[in-house]
N, C-alpha and C. Protein backbone atom coordinates (compact mmCIF):
# COMPACT_ATOMS: atom_id res chain seq x y z
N UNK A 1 0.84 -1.20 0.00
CA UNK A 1 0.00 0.00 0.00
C UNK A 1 0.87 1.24 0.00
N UNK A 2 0.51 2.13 -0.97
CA UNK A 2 1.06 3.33 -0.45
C UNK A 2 0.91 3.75 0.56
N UNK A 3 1.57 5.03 0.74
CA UNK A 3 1.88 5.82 2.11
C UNK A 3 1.45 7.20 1.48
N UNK A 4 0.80 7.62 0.49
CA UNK A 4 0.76 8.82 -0.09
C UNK A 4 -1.00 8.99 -0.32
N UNK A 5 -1.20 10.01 0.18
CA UNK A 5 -3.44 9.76 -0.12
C UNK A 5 -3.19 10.09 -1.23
N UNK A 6 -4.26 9.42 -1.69
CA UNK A 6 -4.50 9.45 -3.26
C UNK A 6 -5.70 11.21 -3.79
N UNK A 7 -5.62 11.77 -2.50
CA UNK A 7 -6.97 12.57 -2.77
C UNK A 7 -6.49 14.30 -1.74
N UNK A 8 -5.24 14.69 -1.66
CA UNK A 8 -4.99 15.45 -0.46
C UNK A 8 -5.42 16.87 -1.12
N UNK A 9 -5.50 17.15 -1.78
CA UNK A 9 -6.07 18.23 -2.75
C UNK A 9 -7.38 18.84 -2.09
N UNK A 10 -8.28 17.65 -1.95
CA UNK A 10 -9.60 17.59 -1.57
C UNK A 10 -9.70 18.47 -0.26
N UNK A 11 -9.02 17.47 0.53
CA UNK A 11 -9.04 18.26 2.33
C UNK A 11 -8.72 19.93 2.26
N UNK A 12 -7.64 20.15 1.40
CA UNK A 12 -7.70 21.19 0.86
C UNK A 12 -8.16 22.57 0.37
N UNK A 13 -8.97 22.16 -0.62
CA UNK A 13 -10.02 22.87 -0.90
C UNK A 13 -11.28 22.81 -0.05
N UNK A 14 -11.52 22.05 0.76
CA UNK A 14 -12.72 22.20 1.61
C UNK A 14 -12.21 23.28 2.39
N UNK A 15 -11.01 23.30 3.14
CA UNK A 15 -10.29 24.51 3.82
C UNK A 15 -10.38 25.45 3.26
N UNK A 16 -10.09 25.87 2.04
CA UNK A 16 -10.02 27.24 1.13
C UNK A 16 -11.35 27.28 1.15
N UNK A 17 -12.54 26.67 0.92
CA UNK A 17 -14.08 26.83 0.40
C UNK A 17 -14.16 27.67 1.79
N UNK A 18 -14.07 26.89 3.12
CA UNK A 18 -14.37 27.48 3.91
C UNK A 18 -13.88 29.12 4.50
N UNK A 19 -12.62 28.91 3.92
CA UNK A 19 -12.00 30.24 4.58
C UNK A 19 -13.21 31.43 3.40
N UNK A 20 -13.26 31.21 2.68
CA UNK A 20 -13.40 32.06 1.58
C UNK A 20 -14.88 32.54 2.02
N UNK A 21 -15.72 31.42 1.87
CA UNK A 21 -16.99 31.74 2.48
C UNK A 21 -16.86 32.66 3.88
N UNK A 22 -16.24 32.51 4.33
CA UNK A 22 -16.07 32.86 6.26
C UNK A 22 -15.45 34.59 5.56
N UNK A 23 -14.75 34.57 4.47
CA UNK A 23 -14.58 36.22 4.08
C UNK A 23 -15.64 36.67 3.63
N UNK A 24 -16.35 36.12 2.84
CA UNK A 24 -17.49 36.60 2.10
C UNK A 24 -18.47 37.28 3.10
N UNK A 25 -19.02 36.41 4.01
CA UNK A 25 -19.49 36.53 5.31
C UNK A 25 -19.08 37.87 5.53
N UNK A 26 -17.79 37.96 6.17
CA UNK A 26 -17.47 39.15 6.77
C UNK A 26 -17.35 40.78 6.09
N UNK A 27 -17.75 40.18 4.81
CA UNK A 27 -17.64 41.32 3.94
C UNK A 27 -18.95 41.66 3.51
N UNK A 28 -19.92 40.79 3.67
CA UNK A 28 -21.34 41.04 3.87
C UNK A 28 -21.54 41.99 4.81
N UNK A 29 -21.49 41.47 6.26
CA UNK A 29 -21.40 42.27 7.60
C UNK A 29 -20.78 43.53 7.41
N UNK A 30 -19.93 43.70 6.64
CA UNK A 30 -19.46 45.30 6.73
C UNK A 30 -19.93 45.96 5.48
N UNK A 31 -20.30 45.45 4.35
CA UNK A 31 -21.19 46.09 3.17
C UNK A 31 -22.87 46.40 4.24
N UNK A 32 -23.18 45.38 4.69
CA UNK A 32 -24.53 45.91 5.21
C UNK A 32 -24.14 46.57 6.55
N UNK A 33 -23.43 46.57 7.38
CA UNK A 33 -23.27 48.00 8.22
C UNK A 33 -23.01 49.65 7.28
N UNK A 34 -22.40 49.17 6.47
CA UNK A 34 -21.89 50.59 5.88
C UNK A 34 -23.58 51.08 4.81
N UNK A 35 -24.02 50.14 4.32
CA UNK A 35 -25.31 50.87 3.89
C UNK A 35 -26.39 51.40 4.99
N UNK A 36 -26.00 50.53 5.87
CA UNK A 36 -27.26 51.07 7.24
C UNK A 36 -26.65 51.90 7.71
N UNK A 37 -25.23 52.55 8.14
CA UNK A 37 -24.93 54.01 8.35
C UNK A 37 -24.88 55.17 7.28
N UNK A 38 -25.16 54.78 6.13
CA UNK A 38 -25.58 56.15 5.07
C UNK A 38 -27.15 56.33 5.14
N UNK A 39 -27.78 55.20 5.42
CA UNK A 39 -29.24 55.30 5.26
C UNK A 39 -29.34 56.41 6.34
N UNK A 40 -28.92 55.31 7.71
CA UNK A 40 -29.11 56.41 9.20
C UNK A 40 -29.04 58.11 8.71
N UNK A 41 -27.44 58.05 7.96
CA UNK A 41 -27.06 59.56 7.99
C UNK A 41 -28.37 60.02 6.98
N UNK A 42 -28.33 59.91 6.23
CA UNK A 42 -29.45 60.33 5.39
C UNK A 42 -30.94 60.70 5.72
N UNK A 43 -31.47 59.64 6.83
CA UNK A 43 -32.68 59.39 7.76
C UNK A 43 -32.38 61.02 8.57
N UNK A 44 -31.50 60.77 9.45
CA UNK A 44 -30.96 62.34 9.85
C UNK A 44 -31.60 63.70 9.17
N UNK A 45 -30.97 63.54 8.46
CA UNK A 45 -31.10 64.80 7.28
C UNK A 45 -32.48 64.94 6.95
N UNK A 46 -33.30 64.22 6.74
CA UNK A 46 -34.74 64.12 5.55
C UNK A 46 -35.57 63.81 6.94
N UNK A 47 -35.51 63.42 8.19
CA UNK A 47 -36.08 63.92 8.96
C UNK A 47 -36.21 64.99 9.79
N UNK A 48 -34.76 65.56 10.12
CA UNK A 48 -34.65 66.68 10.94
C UNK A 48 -35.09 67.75 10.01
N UNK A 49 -35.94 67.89 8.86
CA UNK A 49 -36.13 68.63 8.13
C UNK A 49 -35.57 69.92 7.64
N UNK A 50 -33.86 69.41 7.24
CA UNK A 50 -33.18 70.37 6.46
C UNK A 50 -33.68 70.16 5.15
N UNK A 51 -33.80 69.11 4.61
CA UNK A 51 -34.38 69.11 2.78
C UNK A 51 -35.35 69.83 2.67
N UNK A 52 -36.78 69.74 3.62
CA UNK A 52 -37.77 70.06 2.95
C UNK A 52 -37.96 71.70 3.51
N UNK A 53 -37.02 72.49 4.02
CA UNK A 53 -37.06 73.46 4.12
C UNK A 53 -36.81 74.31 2.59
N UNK A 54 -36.33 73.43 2.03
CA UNK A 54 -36.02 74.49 0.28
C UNK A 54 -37.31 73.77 -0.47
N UNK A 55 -38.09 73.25 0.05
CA UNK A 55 -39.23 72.71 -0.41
C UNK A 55 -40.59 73.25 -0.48
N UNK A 56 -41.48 74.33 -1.62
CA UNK A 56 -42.89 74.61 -1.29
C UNK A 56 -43.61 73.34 -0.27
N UNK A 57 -44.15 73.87 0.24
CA UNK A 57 -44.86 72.98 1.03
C UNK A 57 -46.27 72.82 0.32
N UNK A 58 -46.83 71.42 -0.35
CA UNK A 58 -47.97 71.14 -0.79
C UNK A 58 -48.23 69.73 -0.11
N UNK A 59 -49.54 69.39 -0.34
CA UNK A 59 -49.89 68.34 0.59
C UNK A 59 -49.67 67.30 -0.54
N UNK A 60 -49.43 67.07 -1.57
CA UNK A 60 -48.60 65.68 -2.39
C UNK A 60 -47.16 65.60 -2.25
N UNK A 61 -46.64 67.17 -2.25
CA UNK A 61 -45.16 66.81 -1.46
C UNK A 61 -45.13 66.42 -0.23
N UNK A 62 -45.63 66.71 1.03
CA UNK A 62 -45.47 66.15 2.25
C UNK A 62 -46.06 64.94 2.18
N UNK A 63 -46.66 64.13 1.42
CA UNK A 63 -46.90 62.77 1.66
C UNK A 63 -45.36 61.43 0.68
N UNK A 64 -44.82 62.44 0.11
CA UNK A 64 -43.94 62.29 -0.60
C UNK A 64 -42.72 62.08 0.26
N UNK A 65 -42.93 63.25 0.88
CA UNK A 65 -42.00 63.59 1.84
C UNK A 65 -41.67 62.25 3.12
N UNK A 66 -43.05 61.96 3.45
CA UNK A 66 -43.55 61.44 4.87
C UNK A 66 -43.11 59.61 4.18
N UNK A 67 -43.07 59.42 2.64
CA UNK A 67 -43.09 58.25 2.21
C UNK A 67 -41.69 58.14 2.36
N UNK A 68 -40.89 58.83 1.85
CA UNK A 68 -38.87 59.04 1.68
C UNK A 68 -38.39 58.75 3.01
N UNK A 69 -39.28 59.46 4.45
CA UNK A 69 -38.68 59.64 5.42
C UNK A 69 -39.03 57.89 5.79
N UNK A 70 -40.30 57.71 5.84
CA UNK A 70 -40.27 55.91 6.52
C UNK A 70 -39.65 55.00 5.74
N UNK A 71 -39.56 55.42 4.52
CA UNK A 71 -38.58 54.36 3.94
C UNK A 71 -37.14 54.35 4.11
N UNK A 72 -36.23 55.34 4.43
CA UNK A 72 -35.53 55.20 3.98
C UNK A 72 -35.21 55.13 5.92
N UNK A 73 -36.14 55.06 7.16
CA UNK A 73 -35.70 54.85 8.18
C UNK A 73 -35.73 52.92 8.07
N UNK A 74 -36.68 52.44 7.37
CA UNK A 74 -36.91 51.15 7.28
C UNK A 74 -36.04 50.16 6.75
N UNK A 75 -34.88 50.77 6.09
CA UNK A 75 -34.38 50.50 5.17
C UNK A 75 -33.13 50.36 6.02
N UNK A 76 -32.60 51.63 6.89
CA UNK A 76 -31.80 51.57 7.55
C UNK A 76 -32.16 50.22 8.79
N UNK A 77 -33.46 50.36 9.23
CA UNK A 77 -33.29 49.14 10.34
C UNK A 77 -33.06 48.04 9.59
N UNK A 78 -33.20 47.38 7.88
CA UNK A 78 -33.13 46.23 7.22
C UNK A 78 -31.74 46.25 7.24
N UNK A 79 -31.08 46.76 7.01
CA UNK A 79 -29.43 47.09 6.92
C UNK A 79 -28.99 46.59 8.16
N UNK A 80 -29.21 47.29 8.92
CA UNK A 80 -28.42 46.84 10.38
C UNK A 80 -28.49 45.80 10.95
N UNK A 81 -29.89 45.28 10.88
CA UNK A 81 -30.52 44.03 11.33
C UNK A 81 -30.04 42.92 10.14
N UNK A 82 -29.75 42.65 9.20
CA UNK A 82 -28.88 41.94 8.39
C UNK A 82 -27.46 42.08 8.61
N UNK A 83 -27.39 42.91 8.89
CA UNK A 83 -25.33 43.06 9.52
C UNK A 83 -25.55 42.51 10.82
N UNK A 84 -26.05 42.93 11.80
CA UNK A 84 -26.22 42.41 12.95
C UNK A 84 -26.41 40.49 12.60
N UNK A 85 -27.25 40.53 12.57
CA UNK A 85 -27.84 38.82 12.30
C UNK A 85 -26.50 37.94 11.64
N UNK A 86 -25.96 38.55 10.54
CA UNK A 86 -24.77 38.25 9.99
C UNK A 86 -23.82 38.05 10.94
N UNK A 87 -23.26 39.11 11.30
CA UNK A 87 -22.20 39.06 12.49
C UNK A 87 -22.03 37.94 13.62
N UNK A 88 -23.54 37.73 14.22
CA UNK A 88 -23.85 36.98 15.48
C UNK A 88 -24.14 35.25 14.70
N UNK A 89 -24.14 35.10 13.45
CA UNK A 89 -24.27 33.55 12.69
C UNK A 89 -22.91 33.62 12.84
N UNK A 90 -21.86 34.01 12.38
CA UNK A 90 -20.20 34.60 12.32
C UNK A 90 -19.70 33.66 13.74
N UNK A 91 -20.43 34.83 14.92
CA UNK A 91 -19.95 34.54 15.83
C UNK A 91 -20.11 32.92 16.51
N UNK A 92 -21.64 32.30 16.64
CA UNK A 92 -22.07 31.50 16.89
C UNK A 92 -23.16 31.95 17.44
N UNK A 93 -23.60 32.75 17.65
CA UNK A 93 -24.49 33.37 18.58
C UNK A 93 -25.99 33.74 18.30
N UNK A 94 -27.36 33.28 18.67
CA UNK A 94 -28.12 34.44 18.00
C UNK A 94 -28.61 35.59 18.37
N UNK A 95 -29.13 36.23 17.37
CA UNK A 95 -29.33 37.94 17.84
C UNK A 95 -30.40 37.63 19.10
N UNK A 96 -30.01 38.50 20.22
CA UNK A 96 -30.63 39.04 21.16
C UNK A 96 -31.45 39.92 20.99
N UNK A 97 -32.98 39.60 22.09
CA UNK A 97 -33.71 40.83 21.79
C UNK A 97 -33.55 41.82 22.39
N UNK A 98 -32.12 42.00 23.18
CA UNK A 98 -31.85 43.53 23.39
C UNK A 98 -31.11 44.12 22.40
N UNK A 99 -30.36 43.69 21.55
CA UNK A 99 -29.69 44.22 20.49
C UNK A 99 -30.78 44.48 19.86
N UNK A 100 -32.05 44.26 19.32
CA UNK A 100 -32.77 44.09 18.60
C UNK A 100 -34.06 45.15 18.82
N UNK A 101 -34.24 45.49 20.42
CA UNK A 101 -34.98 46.68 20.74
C UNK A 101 -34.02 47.77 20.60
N UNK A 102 -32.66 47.71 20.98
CA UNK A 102 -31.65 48.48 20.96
C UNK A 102 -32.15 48.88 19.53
N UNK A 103 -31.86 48.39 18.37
CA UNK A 103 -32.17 48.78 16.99
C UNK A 103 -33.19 49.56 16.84
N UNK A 104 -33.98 48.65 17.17
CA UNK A 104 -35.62 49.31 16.85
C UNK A 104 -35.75 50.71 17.90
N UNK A 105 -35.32 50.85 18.68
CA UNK A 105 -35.26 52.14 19.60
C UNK A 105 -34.61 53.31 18.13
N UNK A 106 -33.24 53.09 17.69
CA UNK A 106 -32.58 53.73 17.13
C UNK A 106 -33.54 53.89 16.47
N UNK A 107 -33.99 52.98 15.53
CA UNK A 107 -35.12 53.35 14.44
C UNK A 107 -36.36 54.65 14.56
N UNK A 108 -37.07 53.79 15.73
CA UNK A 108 -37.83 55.00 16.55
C UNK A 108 -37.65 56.85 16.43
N UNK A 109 -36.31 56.13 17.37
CA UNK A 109 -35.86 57.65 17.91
C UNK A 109 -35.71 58.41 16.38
N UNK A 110 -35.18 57.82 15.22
CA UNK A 110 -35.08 59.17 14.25
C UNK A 110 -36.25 59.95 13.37
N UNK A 111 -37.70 58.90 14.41
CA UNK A 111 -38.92 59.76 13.48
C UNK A 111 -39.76 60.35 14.66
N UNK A 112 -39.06 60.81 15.54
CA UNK A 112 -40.27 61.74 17.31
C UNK A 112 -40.63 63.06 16.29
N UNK A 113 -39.68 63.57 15.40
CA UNK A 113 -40.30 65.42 14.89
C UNK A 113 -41.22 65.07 14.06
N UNK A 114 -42.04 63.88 13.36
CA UNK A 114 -43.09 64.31 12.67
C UNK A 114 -44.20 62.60 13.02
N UNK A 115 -45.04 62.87 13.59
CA UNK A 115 -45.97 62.59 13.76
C UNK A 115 -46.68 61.20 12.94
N UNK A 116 -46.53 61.60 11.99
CA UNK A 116 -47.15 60.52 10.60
C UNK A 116 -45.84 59.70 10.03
N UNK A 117 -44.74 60.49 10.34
CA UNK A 117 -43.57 59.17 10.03
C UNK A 117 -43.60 58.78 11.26
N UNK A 118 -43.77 58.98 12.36
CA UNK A 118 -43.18 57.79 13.79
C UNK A 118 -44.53 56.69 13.63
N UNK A 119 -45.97 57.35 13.14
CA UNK A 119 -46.62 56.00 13.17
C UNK A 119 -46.05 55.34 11.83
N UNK A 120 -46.47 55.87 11.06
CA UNK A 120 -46.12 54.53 9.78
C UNK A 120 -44.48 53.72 9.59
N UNK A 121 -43.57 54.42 10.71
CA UNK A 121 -42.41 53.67 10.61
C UNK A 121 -42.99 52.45 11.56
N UNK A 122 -43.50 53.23 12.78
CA UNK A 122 -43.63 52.14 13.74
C UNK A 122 -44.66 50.82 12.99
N UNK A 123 -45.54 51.38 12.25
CA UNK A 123 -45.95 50.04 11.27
C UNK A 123 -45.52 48.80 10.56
N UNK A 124 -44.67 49.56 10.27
CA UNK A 124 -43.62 48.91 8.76
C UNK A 124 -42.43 48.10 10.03
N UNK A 125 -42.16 49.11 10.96
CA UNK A 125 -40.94 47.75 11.84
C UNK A 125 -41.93 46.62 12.35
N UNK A 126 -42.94 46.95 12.68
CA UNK A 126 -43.92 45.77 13.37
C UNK A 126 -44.17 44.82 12.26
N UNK A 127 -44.23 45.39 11.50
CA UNK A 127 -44.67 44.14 10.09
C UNK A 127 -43.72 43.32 9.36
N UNK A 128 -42.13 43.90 9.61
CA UNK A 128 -40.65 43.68 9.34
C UNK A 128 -40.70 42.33 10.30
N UNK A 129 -40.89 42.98 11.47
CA UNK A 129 -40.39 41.97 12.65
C UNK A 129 -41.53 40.59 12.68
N UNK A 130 -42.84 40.83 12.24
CA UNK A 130 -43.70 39.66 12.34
C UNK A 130 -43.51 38.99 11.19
N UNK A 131 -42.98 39.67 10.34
CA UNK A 131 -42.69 38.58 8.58
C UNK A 131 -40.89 37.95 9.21
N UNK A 132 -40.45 38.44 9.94
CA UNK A 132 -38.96 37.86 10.21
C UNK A 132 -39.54 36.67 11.05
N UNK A 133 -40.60 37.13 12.04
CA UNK A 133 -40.80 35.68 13.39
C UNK A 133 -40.99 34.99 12.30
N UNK A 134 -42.37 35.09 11.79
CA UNK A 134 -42.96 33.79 11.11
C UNK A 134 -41.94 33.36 9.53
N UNK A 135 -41.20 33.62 9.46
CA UNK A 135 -40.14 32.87 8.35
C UNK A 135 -38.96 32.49 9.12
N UNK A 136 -38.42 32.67 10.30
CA UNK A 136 -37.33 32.14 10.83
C UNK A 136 -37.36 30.89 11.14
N UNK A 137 -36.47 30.24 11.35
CA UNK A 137 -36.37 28.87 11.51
C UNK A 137 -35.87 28.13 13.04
N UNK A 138 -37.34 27.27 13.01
CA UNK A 138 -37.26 26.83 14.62
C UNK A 138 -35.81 25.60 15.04
């Protein structure tokens, strides 16, 4: 019998598959942190209402307005909460629901100055978070 595996290549590349994936991973986690901190910064801006100050004020623009601002806060909690979730599969860990009110607080907190975005954000995270329960895996 030889003394030489006929197959060492193999063990190999399962190592490289894995390392590679395990980068990919981590480069996920920091592509979706870095889109959920431009959204945030952006959320900032288009809520604290510097944009719509160079803006006539008509009631199809402020619903326009009120649509840009929950989306683009919603968008930021999808971002983070996919980097987050990412990170903690990474780690071994799963997301906690204090990291997870922690989020949703952040979310919150960037729509208190207008009224009609803090409800319809608070909609859209409630409906985020009940389409996440019921598709997650027991």
């Amino acid at each position: 019998m030889s003394k030489i595996a006929k197959h060492p290549n193999k063990k190999n590349q399962i190592e490289e598959k894995y390392k590679t994936d395990e980068q990919l991973a981590y480069r996920t986690v920091i592509n979706s942190a870095i889109l959920g901190g431009i959204f945030y910064i952006i959320s900032l801006f288009v809520n604290m209402g510097i944009l719509s100050m160079f803006i006539d004020k008509n009631p199809i623009i402020n619903i326009i307005e009120i649509l840009i601002q929950v989306l683009v806060v919603l968008l930021f909690f999808l971002f983070m909460l996919t980097s987050m979730g990412n990170y903690k599969e990474l780690t071994g860990k799963p997301l906690d629901w204090k990291e997870l009110l922690l989020l949703f607080g952040f979310s919150i907190g960037q729509t208190l100055l207008n009224l009609w975005t803090f409800f319809f954000t608070i909609l859209g995270l409630i409906l985020i978070l009940i389409y996440l329960y019921l598709v997650q895996e027991n």
